[in-house]
C-alpha atoms as a PDB file:
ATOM      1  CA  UNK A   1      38.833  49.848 -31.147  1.00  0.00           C
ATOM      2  CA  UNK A   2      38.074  48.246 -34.912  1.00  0.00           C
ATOM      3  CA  UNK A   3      41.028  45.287 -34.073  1.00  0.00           C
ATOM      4  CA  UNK A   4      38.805  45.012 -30.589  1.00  0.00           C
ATOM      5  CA  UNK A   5      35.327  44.818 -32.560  1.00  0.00           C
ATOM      6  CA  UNK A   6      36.414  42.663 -35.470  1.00  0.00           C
ATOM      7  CA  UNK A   7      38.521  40.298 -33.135  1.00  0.00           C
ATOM      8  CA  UNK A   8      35.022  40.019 -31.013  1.00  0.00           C
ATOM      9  CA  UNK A   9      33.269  38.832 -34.309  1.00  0.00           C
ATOM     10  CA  UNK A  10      35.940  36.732 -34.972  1.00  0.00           C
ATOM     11  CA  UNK A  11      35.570  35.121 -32.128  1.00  0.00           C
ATOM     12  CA  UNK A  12      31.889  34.221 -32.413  1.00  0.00           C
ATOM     13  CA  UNK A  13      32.546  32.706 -35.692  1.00  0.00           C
ATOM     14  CA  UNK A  14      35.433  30.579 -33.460  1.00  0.00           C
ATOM     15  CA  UNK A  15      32.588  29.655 -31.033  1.00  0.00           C
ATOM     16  CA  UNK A  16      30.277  28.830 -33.534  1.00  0.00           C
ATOM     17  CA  UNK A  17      32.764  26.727 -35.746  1.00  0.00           C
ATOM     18  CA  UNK A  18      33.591  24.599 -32.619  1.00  0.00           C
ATOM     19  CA  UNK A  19      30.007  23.986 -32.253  1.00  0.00           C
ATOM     20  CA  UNK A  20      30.450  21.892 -35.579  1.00  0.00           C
ATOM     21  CA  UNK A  21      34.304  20.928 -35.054  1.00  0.00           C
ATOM     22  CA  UNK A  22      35.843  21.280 -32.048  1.00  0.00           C
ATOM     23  CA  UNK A  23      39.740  21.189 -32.765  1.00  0.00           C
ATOM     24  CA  UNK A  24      39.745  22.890 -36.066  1.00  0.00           C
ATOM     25  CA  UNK A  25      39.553  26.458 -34.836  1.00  0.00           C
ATOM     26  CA  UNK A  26      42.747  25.992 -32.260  1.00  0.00           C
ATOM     27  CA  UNK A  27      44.590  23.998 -34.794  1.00  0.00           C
ATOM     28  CA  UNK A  28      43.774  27.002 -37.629  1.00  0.00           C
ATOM     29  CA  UNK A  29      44.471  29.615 -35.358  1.00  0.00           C
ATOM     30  CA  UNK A  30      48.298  28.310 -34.212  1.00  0.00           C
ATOM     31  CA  UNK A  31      48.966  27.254 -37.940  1.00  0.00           C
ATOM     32  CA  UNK A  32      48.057  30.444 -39.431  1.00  0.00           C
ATOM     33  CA  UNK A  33      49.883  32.355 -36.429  1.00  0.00           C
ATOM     34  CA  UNK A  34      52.826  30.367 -37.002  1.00  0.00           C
ATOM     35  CA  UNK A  35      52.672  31.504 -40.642  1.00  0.00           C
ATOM     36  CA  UNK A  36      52.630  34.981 -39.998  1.00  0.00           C
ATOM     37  CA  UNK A  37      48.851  35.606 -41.305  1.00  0.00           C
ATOM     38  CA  UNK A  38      47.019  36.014 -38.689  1.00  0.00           C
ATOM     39  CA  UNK A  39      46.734  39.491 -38.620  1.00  0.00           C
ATOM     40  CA  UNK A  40      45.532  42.071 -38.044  1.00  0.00           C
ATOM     41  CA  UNK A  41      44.474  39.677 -34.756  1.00  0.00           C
ATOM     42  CA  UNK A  42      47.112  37.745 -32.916  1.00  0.00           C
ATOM     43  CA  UNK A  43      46.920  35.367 -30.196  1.00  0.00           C
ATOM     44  CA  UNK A  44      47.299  36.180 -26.869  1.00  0.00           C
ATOM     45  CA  UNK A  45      50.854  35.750 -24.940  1.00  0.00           C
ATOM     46  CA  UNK A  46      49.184  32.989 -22.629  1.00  0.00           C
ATOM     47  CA  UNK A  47      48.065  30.868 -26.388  1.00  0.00           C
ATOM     48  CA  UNK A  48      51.377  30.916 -28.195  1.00  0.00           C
ATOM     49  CA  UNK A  49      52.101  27.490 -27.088  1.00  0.00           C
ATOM     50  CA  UNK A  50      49.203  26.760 -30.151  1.00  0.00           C
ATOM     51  CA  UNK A  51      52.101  27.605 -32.162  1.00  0.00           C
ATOM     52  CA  UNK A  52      54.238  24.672 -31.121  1.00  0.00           C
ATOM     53  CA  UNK A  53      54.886  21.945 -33.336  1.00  0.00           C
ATOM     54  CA  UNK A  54      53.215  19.408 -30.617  1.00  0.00           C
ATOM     55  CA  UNK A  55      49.772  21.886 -30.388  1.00  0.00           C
ATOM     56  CA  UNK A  56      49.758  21.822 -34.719  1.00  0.00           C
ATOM     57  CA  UNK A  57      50.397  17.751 -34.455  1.00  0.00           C
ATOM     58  CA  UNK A  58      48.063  17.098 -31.673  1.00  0.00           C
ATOM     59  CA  UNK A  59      44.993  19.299 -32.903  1.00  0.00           C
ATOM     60  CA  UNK A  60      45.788  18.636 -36.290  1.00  0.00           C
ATOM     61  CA  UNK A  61      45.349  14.783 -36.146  1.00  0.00           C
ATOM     62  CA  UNK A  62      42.455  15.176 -34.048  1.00  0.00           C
ATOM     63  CA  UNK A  63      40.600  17.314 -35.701  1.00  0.00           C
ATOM     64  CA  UNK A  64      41.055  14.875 -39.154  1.00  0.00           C
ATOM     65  CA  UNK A  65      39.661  12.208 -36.492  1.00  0.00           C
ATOM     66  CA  UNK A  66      36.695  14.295 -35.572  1.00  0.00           C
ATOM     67  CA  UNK A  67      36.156  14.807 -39.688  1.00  0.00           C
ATOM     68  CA  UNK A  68      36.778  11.288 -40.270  1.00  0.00           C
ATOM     69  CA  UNK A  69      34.370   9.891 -37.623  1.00  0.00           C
ATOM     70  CA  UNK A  70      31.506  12.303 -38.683  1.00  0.00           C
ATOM     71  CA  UNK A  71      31.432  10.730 -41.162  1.00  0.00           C
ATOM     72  CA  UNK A  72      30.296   7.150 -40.261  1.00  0.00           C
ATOM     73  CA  UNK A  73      26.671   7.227 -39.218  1.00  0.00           C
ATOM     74  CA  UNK A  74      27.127   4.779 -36.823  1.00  0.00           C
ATOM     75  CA  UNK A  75      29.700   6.497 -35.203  1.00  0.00           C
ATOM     76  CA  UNK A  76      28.524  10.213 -35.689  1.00  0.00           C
ATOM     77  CA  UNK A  77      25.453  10.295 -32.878  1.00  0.00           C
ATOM     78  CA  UNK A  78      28.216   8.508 -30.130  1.00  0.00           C
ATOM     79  CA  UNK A  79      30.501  11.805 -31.477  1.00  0.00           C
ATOM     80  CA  UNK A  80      28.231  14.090 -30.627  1.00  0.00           C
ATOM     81  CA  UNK A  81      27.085  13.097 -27.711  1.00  0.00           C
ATOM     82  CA  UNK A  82      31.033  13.343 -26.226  1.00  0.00           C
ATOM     83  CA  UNK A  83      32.071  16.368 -28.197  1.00  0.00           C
ATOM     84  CA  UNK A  84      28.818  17.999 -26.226  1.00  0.00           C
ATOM     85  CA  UNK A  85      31.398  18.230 -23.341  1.00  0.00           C
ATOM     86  CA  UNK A  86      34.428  18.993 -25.629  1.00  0.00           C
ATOM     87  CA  UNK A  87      33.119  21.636 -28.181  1.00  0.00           C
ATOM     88  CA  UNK A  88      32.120  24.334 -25.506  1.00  0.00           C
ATOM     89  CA  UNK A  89      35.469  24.279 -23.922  1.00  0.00           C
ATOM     90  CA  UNK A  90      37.256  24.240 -27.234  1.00  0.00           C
ATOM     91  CA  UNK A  91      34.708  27.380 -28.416  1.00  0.00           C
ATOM     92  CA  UNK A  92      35.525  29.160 -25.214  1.00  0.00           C
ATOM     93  CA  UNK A  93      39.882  28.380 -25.643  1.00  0.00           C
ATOM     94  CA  UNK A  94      39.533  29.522 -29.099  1.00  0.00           C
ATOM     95  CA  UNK A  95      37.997  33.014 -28.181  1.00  0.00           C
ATOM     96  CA  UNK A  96      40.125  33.597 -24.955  1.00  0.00           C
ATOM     97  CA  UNK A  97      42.618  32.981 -27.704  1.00  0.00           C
ATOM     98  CA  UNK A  98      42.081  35.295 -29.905  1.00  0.00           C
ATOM     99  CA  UNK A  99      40.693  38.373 -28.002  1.00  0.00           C
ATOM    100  CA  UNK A 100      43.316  37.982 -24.828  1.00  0.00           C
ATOM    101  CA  UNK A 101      45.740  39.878 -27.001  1.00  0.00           C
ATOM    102  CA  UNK A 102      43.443  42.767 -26.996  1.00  0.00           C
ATOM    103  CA  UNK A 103      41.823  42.751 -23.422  1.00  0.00           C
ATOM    104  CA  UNK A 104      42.208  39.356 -21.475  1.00  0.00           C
ATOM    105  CA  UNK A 105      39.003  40.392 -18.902  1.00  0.00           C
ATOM    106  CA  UNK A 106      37.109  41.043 -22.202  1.00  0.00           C
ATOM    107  CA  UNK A 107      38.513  37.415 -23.865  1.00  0.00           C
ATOM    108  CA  UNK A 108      37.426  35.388 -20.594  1.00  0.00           C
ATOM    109  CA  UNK A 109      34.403  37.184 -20.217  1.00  0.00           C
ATOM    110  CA  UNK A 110      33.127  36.588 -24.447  1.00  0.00           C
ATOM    111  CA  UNK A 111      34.897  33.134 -24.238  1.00  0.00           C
ATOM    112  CA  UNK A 112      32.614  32.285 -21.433  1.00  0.00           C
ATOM    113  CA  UNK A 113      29.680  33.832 -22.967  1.00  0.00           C
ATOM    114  CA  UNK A 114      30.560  32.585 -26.463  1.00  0.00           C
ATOM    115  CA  UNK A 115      31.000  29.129 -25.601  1.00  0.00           C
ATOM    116  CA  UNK A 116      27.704  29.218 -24.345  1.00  0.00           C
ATOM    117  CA  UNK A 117      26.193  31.366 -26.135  1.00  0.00           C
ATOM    118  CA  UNK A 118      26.757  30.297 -30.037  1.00  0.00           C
ATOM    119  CA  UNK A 119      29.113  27.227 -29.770  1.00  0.00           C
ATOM    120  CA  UNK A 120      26.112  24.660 -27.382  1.00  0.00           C
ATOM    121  CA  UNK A 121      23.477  26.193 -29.594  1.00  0.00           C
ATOM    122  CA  UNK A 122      25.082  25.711 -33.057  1.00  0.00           C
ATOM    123  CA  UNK A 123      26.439  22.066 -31.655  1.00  0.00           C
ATOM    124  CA  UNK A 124      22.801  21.363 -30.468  1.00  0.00           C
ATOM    125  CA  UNK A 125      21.808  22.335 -33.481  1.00  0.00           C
ATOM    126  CA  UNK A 126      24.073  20.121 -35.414  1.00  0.00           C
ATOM    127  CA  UNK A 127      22.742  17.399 -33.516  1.00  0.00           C
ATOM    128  CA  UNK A 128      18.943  17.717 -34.341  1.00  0.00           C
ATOM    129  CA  UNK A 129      20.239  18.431 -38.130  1.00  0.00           C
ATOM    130  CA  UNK A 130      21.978  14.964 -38.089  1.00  0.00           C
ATOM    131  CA  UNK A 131      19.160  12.749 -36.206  1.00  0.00           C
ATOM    132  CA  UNK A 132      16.544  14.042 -38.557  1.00  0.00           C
ATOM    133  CA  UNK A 133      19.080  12.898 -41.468  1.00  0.00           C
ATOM    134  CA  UNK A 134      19.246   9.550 -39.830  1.00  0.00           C
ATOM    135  CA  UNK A 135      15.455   9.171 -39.742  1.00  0.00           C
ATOM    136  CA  UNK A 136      14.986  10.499 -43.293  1.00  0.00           C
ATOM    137  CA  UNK A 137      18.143   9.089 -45.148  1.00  0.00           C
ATOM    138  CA  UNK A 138      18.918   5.893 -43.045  1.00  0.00           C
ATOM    139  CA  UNK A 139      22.312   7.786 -42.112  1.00  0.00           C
ATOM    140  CA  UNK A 140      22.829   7.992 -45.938  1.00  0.00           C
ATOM    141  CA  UNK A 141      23.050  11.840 -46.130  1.00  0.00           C
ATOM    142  CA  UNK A 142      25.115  12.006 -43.239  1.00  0.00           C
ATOM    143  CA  UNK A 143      28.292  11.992 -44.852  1.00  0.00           C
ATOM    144  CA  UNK A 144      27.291  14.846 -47.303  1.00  0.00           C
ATOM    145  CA  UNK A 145      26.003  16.993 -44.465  1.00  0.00           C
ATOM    146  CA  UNK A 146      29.548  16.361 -42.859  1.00  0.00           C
ATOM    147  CA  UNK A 147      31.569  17.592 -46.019  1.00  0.00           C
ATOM    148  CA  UNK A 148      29.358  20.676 -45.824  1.00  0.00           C
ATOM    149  CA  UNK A 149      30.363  21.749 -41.997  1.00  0.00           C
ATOM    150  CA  UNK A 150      34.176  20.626 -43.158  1.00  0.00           C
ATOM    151  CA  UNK A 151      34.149  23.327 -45.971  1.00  0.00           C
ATOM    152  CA  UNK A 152      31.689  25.537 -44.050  1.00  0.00           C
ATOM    153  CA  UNK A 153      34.177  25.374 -40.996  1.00  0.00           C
ATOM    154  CA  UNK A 154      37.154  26.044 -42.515  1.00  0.00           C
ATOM    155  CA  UNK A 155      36.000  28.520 -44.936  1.00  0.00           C
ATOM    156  CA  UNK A 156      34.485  30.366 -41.863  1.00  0.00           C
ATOM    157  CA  UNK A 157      37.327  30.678 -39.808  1.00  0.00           C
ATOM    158  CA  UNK A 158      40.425  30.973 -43.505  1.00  0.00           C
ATOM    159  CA  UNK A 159      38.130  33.957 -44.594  1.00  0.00           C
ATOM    160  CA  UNK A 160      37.452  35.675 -41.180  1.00  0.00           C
ATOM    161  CA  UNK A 161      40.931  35.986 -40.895  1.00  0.00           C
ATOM    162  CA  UNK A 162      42.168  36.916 -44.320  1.00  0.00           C
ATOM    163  CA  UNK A 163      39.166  39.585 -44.972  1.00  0.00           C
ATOM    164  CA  UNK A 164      38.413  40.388 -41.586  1.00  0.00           C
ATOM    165  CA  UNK A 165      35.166  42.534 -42.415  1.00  0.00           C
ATOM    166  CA  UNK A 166      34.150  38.584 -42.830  1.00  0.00           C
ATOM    167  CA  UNK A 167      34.664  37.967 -39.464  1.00  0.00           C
ATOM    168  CA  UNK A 168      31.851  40.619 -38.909  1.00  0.00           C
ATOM    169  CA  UNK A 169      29.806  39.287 -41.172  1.00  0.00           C
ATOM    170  CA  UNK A 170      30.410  35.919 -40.270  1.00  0.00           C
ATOM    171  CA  UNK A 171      30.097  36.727 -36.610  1.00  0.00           C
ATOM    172  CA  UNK A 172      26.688  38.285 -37.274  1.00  0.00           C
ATOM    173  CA  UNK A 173      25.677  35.181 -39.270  1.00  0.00           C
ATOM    174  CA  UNK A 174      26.552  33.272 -36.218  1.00  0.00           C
ATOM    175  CA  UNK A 175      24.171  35.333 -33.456  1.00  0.00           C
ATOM    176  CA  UNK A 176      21.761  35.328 -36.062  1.00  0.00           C
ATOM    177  CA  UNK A 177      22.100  31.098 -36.563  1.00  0.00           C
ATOM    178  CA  UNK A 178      21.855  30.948 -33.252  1.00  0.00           C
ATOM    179  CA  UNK A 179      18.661  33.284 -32.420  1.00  0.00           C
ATOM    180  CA  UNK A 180      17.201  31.438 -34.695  1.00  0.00           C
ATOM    181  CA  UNK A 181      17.456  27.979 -32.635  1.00  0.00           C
ATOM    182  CA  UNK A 182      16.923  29.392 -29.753  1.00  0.00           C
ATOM    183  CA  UNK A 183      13.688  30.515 -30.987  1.00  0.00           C
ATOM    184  CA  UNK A 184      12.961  27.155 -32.723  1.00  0.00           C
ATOM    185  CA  UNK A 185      13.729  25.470 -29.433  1.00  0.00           C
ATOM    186  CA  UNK A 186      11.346  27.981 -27.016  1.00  0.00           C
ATOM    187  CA  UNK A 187       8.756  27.351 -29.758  1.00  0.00           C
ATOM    188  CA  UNK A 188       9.034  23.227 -30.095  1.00  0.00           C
ATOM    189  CA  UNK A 189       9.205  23.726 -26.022  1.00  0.00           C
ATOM    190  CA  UNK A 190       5.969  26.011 -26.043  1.00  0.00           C
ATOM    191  CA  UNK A 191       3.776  23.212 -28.548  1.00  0.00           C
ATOM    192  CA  UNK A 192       4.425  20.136 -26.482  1.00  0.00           C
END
């Protein structure tokens, strides 16, 4: 039942992450299952093929072309607006991932509600952060902002894994992050 609870929170920190980078959870997950640390979660039998050395290639060079473009302010906004399409499907494929090991109804049904639920708000979220650096920093600050969700991504998703009572903490972090815009958004919504 804990491997069931801590691979839920797990996967809301996956969600989340995608929210900021889409391919970096998938590509994390089948490098670090290849490697044998992964546990105490695994991947499900129906995501091993993230293992394979065309799955670590493929996500791996595009999630450094997701980093890299993120990091061009003129190029950034046209990201985001695509990977608004991308990141919920990549948040929902990382959590079927990880939980279909323990229950596969239980991995569709949080990988649907995840993806949803904290990837769309945190990528939304992302969004509004990075037009409101535009307007205030001429897209200067954009690049620093970016090298914070790299580290903040990756850190995430390394140290859920390797101290999994992270990945509850980390998970709650994430509901919380995203209660929070929800509320910011019913509240801008309410004012106009």
């Amino acid at each position: 039942m804990m491997v069931i609870l801590l691979s839920l929170f797990l996967g809301t920190t996956l969600a989340a992450v995608a929210g900021l980078r889409a391919f970096l959870p998938l590509f994390l997950l089948g490098v670090m299952e290849r490697a044998q640390i992964l546990a105490p979660f695994s991947l499900g039998e129906d995501f091993q093929w993230l293992t394979s050395d065309l799955a670590i290639l493929t996500l791996g060079i595009a999630t450094v072309m997701e980093m890299t473009a993120d990091k061009i302010p003129a190029i950034d906004s046209g990201l985001d607006t695509l990977m608004t399409f991308i990141r919920p499907g990549a948040g929902a494929v990382s959590v079927f991932a990880i939980l279909s090991s323990q229950d596969p109804v239980l991995g569709y049904v949080a990988g649907f509600v995840l993806a949803g639920g904290a990837t769309l708000p945190v990528h939304l979220g992302k969004t509004a952060l990075r037009v409101g650096s535009h307007l205030t920093t001429a897209g200067f600050g954009s690049p620093a902002i970016s090298v914070a969700e790299d580290a903040a991504s990756a850190g995430a998703v390394v140290l859920s894994v390797v101290l999994p009572v992270l990945a509850l903490l980390f998970g709650l972090a994430s509901l919380a992050l995203v209660a929070r815009l929800i509320v910011a958004i019913r509240r801008r919504r309410a004012a106009t």
